[in-house]
Protein backbone atom coordinates (compact mmCIF):
# COMPACT_ATOMS: atom_id res chain seq x y z
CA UNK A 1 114.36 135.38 94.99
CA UNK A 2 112.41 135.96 91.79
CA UNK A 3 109.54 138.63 92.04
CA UNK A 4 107.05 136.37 91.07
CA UNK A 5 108.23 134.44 94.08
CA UNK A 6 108.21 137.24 96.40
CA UNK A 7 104.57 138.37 95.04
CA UNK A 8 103.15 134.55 96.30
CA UNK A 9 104.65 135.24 99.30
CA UNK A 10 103.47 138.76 99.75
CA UNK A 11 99.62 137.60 99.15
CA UNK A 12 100.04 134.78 101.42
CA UNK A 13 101.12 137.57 104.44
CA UNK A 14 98.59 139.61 103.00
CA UNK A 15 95.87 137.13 103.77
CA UNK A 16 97.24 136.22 107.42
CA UNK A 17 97.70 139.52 108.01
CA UNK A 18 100.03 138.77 111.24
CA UNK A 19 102.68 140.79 112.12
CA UNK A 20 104.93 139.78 115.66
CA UNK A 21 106.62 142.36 117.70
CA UNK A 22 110.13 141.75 116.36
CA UNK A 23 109.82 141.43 112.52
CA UNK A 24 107.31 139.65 110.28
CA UNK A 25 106.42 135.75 110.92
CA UNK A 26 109.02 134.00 108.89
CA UNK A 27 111.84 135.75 111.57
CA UNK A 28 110.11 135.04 114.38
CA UNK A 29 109.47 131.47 113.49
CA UNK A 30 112.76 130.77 112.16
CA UNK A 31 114.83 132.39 115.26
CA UNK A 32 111.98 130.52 117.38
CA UNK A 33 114.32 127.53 116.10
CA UNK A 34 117.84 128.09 116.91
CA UNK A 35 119.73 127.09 119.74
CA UNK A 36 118.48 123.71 121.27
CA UNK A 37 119.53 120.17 121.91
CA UNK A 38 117.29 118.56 119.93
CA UNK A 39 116.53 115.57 117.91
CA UNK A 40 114.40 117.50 115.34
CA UNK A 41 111.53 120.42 116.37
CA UNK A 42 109.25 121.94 113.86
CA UNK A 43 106.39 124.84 113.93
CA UNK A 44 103.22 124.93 112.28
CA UNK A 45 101.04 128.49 113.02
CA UNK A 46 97.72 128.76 110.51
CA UNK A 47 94.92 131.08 110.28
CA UNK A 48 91.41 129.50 109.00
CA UNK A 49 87.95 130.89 107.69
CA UNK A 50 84.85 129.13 107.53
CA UNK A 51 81.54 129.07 106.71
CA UNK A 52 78.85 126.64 107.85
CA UNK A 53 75.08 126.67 106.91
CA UNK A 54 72.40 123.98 108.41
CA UNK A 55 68.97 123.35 107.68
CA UNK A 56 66.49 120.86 109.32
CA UNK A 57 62.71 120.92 107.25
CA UNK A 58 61.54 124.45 107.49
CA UNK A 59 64.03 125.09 110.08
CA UNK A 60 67.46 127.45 109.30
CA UNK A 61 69.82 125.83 112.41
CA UNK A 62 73.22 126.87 111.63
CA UNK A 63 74.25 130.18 109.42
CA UNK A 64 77.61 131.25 110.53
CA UNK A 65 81.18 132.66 110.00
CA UNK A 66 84.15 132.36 111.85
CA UNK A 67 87.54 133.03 111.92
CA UNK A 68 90.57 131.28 113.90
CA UNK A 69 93.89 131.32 114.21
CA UNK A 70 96.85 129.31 116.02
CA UNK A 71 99.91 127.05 115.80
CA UNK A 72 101.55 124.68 118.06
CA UNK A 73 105.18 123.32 118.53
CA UNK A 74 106.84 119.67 118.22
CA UNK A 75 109.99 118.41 119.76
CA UNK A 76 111.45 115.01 119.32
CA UNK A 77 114.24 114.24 121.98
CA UNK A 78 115.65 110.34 122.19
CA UNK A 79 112.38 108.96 120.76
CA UNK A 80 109.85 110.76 122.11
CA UNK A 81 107.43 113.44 121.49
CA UNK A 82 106.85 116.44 123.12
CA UNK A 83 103.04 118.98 121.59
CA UNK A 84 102.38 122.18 122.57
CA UNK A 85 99.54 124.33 120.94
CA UNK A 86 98.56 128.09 121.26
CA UNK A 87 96.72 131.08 119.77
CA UNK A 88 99.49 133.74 119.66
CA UNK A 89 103.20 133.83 118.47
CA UNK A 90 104.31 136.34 120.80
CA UNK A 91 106.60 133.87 123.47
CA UNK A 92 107.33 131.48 120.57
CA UNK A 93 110.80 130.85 122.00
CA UNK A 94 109.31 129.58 125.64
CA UNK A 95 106.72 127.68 124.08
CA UNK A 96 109.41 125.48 122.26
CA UNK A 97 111.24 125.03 125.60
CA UNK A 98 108.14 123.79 127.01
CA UNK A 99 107.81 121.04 123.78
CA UNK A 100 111.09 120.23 124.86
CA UNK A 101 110.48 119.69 128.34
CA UNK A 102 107.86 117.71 127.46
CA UNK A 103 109.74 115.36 125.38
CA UNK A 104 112.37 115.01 127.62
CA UNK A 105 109.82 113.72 130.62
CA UNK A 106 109.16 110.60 128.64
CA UNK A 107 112.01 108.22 127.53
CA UNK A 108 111.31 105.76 124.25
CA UNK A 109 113.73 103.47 122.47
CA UNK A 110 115.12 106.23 120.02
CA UNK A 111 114.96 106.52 116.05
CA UNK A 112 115.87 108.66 112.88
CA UNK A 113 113.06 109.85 111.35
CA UNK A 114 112.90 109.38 107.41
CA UNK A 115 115.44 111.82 105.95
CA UNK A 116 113.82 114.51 103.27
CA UNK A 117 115.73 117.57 102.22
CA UNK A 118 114.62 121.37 103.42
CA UNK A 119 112.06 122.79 101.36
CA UNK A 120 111.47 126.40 100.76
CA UNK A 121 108.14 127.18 98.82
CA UNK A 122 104.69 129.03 98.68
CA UNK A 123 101.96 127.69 97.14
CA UNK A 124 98.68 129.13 96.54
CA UNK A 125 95.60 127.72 94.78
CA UNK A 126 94.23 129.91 91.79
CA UNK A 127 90.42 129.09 92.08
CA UNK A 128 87.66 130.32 89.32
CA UNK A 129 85.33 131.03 91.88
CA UNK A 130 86.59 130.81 95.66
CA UNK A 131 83.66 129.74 97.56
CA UNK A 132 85.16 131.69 100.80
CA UNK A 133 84.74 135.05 98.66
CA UNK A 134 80.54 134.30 97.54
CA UNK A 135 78.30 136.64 100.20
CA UNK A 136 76.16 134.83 102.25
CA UNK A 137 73.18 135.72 101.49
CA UNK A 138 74.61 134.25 98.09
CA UNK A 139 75.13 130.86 99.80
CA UNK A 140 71.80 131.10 101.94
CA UNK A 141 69.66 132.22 98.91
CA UNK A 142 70.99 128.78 96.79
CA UNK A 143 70.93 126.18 99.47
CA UNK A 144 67.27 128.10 100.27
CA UNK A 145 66.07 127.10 96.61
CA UNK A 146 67.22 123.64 97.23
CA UNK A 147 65.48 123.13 100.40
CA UNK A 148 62.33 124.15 99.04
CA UNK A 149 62.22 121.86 95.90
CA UNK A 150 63.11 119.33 98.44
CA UNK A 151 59.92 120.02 100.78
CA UNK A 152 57.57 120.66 97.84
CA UNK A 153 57.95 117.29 96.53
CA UNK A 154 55.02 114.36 97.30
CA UNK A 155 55.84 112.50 100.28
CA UNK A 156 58.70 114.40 101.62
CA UNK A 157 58.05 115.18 105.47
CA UNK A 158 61.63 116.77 106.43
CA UNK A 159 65.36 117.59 104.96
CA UNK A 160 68.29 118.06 106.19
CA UNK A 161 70.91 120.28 105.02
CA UNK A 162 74.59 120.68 105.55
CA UNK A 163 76.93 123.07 103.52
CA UNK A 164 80.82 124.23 104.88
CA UNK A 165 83.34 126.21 103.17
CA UNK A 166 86.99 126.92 104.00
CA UNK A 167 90.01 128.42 103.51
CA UNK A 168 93.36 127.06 105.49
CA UNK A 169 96.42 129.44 105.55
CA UNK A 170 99.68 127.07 107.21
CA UNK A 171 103.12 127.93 108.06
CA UNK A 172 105.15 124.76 108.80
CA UNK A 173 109.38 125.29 109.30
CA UNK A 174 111.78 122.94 110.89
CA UNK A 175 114.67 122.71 112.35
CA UNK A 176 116.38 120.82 109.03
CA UNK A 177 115.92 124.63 106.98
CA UNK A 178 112.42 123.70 105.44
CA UNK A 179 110.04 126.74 105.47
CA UNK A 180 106.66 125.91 103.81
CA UNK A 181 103.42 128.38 103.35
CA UNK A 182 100.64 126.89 101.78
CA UNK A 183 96.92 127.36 101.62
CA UNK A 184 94.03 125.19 100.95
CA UNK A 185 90.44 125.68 100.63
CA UNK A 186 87.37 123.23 100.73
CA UNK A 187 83.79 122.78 99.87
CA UNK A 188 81.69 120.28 101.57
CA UNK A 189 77.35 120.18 100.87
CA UNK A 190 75.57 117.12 101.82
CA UNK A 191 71.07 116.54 100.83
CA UNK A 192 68.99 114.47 102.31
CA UNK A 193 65.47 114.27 101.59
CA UNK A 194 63.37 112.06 104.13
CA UNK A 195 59.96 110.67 102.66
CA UNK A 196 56.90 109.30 104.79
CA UNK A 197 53.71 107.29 104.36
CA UNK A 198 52.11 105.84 106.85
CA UNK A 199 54.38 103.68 109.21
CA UNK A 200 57.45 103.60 106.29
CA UNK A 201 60.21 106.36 106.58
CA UNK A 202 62.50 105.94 103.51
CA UNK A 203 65.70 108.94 102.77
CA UNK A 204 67.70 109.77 99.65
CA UNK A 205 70.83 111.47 99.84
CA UNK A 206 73.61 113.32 97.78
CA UNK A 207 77.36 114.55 99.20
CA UNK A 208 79.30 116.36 96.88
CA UNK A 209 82.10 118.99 97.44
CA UNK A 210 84.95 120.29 95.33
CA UNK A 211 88.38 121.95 96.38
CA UNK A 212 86.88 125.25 97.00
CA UNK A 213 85.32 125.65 93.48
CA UNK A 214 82.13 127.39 94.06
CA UNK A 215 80.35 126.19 90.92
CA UNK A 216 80.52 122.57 92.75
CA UNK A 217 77.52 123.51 94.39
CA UNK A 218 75.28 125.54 91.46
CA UNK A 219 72.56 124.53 89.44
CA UNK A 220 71.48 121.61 91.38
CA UNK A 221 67.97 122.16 91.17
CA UNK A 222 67.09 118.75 89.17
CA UNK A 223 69.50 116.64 91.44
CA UNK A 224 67.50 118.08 94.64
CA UNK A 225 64.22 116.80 92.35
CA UNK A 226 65.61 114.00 91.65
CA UNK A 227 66.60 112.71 95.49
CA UNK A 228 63.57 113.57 96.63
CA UNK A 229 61.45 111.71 93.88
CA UNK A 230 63.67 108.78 94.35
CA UNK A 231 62.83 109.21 98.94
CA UNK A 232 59.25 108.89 97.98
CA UNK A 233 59.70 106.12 95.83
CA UNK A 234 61.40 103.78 98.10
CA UNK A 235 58.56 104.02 99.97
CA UNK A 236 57.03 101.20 97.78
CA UNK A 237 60.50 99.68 97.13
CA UNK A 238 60.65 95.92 97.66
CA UNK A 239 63.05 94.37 100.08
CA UNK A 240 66.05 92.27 98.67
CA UNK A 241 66.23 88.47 99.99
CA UNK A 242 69.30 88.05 102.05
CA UNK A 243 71.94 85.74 100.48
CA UNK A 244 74.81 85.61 98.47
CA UNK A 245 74.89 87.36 95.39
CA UNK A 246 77.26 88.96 92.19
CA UNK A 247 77.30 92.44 93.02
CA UNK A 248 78.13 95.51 90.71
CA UNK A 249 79.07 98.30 92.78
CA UNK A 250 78.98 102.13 91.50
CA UNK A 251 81.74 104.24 91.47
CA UNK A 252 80.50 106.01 95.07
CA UNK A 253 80.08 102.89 96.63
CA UNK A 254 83.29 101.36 95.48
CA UNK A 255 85.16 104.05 96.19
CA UNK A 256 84.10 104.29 99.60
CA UNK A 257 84.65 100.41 99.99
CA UNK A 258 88.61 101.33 98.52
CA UNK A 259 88.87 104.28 101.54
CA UNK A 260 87.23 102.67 104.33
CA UNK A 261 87.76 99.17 104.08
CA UNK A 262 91.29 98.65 102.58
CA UNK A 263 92.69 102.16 102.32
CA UNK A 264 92.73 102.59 106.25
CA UNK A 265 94.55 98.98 106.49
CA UNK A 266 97.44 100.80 104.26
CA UNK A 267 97.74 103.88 107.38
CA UNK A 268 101.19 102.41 108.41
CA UNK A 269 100.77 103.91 112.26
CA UNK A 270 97.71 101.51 112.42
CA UNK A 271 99.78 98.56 110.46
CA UNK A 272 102.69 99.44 112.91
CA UNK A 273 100.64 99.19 116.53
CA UNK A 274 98.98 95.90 115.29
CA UNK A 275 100.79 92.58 115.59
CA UNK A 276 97.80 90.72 113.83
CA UNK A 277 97.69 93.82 110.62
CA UNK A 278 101.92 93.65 110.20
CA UNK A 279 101.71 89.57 109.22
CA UNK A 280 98.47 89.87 107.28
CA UNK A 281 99.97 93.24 105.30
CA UNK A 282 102.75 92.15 103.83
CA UNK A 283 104.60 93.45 100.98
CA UNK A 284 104.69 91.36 97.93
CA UNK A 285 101.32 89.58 98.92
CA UNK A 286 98.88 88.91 96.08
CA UNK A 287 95.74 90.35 97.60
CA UNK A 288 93.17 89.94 94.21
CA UNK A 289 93.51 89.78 90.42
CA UNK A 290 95.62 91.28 88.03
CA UNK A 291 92.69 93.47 87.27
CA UNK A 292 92.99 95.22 90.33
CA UNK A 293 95.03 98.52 91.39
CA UNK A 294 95.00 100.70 94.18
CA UNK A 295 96.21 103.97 94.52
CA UNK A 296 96.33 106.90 96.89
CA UNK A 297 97.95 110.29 95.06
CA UNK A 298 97.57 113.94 96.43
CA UNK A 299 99.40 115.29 93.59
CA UNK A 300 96.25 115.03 91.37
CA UNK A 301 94.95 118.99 90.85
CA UNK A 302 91.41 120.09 91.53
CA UNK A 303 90.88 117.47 94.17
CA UNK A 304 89.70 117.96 97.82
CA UNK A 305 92.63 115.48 98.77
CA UNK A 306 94.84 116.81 96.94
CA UNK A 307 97.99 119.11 98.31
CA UNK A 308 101.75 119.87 97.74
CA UNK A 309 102.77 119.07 100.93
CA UNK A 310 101.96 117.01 103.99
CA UNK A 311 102.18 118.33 107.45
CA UNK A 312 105.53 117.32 107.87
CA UNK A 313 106.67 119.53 104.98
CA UNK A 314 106.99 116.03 103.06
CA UNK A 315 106.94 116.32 99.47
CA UNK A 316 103.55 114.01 97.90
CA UNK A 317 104.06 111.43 95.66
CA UNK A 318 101.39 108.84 93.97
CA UNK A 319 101.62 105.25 95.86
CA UNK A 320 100.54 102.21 94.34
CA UNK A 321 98.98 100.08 97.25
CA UNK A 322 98.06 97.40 95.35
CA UNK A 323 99.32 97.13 91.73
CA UNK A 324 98.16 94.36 89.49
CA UNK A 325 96.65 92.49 92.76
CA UNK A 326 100.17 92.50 94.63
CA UNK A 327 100.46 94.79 97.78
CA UNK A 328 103.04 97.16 96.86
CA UNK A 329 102.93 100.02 99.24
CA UNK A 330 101.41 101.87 101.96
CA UNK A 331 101.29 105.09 103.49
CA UNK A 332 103.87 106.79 105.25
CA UNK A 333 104.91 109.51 107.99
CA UNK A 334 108.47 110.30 108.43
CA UNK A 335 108.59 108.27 111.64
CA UNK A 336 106.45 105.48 110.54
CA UNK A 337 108.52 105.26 107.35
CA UNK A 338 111.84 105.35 109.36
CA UNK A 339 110.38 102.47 112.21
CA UNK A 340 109.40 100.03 109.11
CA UNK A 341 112.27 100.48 106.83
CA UNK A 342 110.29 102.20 104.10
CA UNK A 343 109.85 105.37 102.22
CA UNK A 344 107.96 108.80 103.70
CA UNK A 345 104.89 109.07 101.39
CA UNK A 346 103.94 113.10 102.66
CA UNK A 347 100.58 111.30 104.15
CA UNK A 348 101.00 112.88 107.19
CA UNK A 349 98.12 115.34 107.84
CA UNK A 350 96.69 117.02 110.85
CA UNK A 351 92.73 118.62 110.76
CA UNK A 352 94.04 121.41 112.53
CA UNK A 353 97.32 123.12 114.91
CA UNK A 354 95.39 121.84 117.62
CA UNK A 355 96.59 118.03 116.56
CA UNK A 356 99.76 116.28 115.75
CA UNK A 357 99.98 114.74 112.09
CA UNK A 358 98.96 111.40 111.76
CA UNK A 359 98.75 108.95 108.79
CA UNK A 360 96.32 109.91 106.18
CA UNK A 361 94.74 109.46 102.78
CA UNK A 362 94.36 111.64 100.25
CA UNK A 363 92.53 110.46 97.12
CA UNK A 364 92.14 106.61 97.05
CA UNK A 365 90.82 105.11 94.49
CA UNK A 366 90.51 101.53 92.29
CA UNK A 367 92.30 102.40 88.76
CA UNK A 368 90.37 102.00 85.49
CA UNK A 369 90.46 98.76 83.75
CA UNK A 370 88.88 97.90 80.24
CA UNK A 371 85.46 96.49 81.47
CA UNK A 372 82.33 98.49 80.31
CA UNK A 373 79.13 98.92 82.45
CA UNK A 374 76.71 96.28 79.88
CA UNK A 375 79.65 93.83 80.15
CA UNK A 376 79.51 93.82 83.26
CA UNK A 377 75.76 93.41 83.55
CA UNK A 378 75.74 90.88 80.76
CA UNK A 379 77.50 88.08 82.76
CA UNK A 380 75.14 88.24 85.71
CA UNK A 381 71.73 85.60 85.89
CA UNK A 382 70.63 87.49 89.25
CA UNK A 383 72.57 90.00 91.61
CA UNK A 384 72.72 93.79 92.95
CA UNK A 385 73.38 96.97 91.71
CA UNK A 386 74.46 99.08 94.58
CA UNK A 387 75.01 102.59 94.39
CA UNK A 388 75.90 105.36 96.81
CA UNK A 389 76.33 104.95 100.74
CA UNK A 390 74.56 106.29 103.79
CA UNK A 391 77.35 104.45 106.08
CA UNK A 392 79.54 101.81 107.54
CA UNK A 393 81.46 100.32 109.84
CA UNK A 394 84.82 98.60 109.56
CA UNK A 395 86.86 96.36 112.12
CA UNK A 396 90.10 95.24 110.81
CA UNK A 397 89.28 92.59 107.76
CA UNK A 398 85.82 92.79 108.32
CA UNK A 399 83.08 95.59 106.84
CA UNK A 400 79.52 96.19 107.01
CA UNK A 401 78.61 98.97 104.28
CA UNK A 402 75.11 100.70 103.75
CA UNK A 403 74.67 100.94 100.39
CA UNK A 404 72.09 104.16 99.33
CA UNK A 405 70.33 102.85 96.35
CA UNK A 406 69.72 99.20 95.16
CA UNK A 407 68.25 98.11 91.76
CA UNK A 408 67.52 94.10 91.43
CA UNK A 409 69.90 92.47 88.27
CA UNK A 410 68.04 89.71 86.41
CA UNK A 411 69.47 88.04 82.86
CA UNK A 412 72.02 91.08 82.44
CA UNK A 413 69.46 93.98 82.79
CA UNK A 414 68.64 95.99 85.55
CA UNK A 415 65.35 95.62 87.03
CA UNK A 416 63.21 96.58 89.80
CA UNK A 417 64.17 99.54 92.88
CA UNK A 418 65.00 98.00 96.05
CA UNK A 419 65.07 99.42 99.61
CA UNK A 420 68.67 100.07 100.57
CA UNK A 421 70.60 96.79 101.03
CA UNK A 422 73.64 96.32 103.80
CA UNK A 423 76.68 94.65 102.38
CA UNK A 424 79.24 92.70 104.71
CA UNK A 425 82.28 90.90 104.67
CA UNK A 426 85.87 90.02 104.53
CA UNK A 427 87.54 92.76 102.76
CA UNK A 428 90.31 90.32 101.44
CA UNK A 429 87.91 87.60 100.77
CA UNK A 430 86.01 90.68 99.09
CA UNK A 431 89.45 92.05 96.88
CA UNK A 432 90.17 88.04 95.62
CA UNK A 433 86.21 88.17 94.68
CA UNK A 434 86.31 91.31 91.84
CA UNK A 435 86.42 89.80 88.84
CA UNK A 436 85.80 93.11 86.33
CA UNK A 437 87.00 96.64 87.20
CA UNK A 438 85.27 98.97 85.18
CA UNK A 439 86.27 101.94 82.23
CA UNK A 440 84.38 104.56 83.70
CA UNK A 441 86.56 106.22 87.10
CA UNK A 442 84.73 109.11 88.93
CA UNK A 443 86.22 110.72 92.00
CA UNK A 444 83.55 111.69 94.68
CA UNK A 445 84.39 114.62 96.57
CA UNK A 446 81.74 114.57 99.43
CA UNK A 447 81.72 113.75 102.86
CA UNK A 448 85.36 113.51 105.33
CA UNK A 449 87.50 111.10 106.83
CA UNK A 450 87.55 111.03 110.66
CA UNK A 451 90.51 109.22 112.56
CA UNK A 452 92.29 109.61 115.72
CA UNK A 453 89.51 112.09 116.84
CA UNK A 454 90.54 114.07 113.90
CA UNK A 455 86.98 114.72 111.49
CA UNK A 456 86.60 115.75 109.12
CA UNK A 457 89.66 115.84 106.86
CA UNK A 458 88.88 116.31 103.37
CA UNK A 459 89.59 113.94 101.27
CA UNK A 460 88.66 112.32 97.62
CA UNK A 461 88.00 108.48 96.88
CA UNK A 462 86.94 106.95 93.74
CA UNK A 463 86.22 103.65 91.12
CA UNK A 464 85.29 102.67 87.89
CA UNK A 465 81.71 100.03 88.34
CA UNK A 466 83.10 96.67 90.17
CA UNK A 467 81.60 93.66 89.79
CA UNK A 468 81.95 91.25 92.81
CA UNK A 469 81.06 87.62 92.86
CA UNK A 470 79.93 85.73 96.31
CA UNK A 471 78.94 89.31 98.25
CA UNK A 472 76.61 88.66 100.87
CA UNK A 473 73.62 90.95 101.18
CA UNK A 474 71.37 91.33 104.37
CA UNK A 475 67.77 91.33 103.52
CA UNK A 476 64.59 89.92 104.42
C-alpha cells in the first residue's frame, strides 16, 4: 500500500472517528464476513452530518445540526433477500446471522447476480470550500440577506426558504473481497418569493445546489431581486389560451422533462415489475429523431449526481439511453442486470443505511446538438417559451409538468409574460415531436429525486433549449 493510499484512508477514519472493541472498522467488518452459507452478503456502516436552515416570511422555522450514524446488513440466500439495519457495530457477527435468517424464511426462484470484480479503494472529494465546514451563523447571516431583499420588494407578502448541507461518510464490503470507503457531500437551497394583490397570489422560484461547493450559494443578491420582481409581475401576467402549440423548452424545464418523464422509464426494477413497460421499452426501438440523445453518467466531476461508486460497490460508467433516437440502454443493479440479461450500470443507490439500494439516476440529461436559441425561435409563427418548473406528475407514458415561467412566441421573437402554463402529454408522442435540440447544455443541480420512499437523493439533470412541435398547453 502506497502512503498516499494509506493517508486517504487515515483521513477517512479520522473523520468517522469509530473505533470497535476488537480492532479498527475494516477488521471488524471484514471478519463480520467469513464463515456462512451464503449466496452473496455485503455491509454498508456510514456516519452523516447535516445542516438544515428554514425560513417562512419573517419567520426563522428550522436552524439545525445533526449528526448520525449506522449501517445495516444484506444476505441473499436462493433468491431472496434478507435487511437488517442498526446504529452500532458492536454484535456485527449476530446481526448478519439474523440477515441470513431472514433470507432463508422466504423462498424465490434463484439467480446470479451480475458478476463485477472486488474493489479495494478510498475516495475522497477535495472541495474549495466545503459547505459542512462554513459556521452557522455564516450560513444564517447569507440566507438572512436573501430573505430580506426578498420581503422588501413591492408586492411580496411571504417567502419561503429552504437550505441543507451534507457530508456522507460509507463503508460498503462484500463477501466477493470488495472493500469501498467513500464520502460525498451535498448542497441543496431552494427561493421562493410569493407576491399578492388583491384576490391574485402569483410565486417565483429558484433551486440550485452544487456538490458541496459552498460558493454555489454566494452572491445571490440580484437573483433573490430578480425572483421577486418577476412574483410581482405575474401578478398582471396574461393567461395563455389552451391548445396545441410549438414549444421551446429551457434547459431546467427540459431537463426535468429528461429525469422525470423518460429517465424513470429507463429504472430497470420498474421496467422489470411491469408487463406493459418491458414490451413498450425495448432495445433497438427508435423512440425520436436522430437529433436526440439521452444520457445518464455519474462519472462527470463536480456534479451532485455524480460518484465513483454505487451502493453495490459497482464501478459507474456513462449509459447512452437513447442514442441518435434508438433506445440503447437503461439502468442497472446487479440483480436487475443479471434477471434481464444485461450489463450492471453502478445505478444502484440507497438515501441512507436505513434502505436497500434501488435503481437510480445520476445526472440525466438531453446531449447538445448544433441548434442555436434564435434558430430555434426563428421557425416558430406562435408558441411557448417555458422555463423552469414548480412540479409534476408522471404515470407511465403520460406527464403533466408545471412549467415556472412562460413568455408568449409570435413571428420568431419572444413576446409578452404569461402566468405559468401546465404542459401534458405522451412522453413518446412528446420524444418523436423534438425537432431541434439545442447548443447550449446546462446541468441544474437543485431540488432531489424521491422513489421507493427514498427522498431526496441528490441528483443532476440537464438540456440544451428543445423545441417541440404539437405540445398541448392548459390555459384559459
Amino acid at each position: 500500500m502506497t502512503t498516499e493510499r494509506r493517508l486517504r484512508i487515515a483521513r477517512l477514519f479520522a473523520f468517522i472517528r469509530v473505533k470497535s472493541y476488537n480492532g479498527d472498522v475494516r477488521d471488524l467488518i471484514v471478519d463480520a464476513l467469513k464463515g456462512y452459507g451464503a449466496d452473496y452478503i455485503e455491509i454498508h456502516f456510514e456516519e452523516s452530518q447535516a445542516t438544515n436552515i428554514a425560513y417562512r416570511g419573517e419567520r426563522l422555522e428550522e436552524i439545525s445540526r445533526a449528526r448520525n450514524s449506522g449501517g445495516n446488513i444484506r444476505a441473499l440466500v436462493q433468491g431472496s433477500w434478507g435487511f437488517v439495519s442498526f446504529n452500532r457495530l458492536d454484535g456485527l457477527r449476530d446481526k448478519v446471522a439474523l440477515a441470513l435468517e431472514e433470507a432463508r424464511l422466504a423462498s424465490r426462484e434463484p439467480f446470479k447476480l451480475f458478476p463485477t470484480g472486488p474493489v479495494v479503494d478510498a475516495v475522497i472529494p477535495r472541495l474549495k470550500q466545503d459547505a459542512t465546514t462554513i459556521p452557522l451563523a455564516t450560513k444564517k447571516g447569507l440566507l438572512d440577506s436573501y430573505n430580506d431583499i426578498m420581503l422588501s420588494s413591492p408586492k411580496i407578502q411571504s417567502t419561503r426558504i429552504n437550505y441543507r448541507d451534507a457530508r456522507r461518510q460509507r463503508i460498503f464490503a462484500n463477501s466477493e473481497g470488495s472493500y469501498i470507503e467513500q464520502a460525498k457531500a451535498d448542497l441543496n437551497l431552494r427561493f421562493t418569493a410569493i407576491a399578492r394583490e388583491d384576490n391574485e397570489v402569483q410565486q417565483a422560484g429558484l433551486s440550485l445546489g452544487s456538490n458541496g461547493e459552498f460558493s454555489a450559494v454566494e452572491g445571490l443578491h440580484e437573483k433573490a431581486r430578480e425572483i421577486a420582481r418577476r412574483a410581482a409581475a405575474l401578478l398582471a401576467a396574461p393567461q395563455v389560451k389552451g391548445g396545441e402549440y410549438t414549444v421551446i423548452l429551457d434547459p431546467v424545464l427540459a431537463g426535468v422533462f429528461a429525469h422525470e418523464a423518460f429517465g424513470h422509464l429507463s429504472e430497470s426494477d420498474f421496467v422489470y415489475q411491469n408487463e406493459n413497460l418491458r414490451q413498450i421499452m425495448v432495445l433497438g426501438k427508435r423512440f425520436g429523431g436522430k437529433q436526440l440523445n439521452i444520457i445518464d453518467d455519474p462519472t462527470i466531476p463536480h456534479l451532485r449526481g455524480s460518484y465513483k461508486y454505487d451502493d453495490e460497490g459497482t464501478p459507474t460508467r456513462k449509459t447512452y439511453l437513447i442514442r441518435e433516437g434508438i433506445l440503447e440502454g437503461r439502468l442497472h443493479s446487479r440483480e436487475t442486470a443479471a434477471k434481464m440479461g444485461e450489463r450492471a450500470t453502478g445505478n444502484a443507490r440507497a438515501i441512507n443505511y436505513l434502505f436497500s439500494p434501488i435503481v437510480r439516476m445520476s445526472n440525466t440529461f438531453i446531449e447538445p446538438d448544433s441548434a442555436s436559441f434564435e434558430e430555434m425561435l426563428g421557425g416558430i409563427e406562435e408558441g411557448v417559451y417555458v422555463k423552469d418548473w414548480y412540479g409534476g406528475t408522471t404515470s407511465l407514458e403520460m406527464f403533466t409538468f408545471s412549467a415556472g415561467e412562460a413568455y408568449m412566441i409570435r413571428h420568431g421573437e419572444l413576446a409578452e409574460l404569461l402566468r405559468p402554463v401546465v404542459l401534458t402529454g405522451n412522453v413518446f408522442t412528446t420524444l418523436q415531436n423534438i425537432d431541434a435540440v439545442g447548443n447550449d447544455l446546462e446541468m441544474n443541480q437543485g431540488g432531489g429525486c424521491g422513489k421507493g420512499g427514498q427522498s431526496p437523493l441528490p441528483v443532476s439533470n440537464g438540456s440544451p433549449h428543445i423545441r417541440i412541435r404539437h405540445c398541448v398547453i392548459g390555459g384559459r
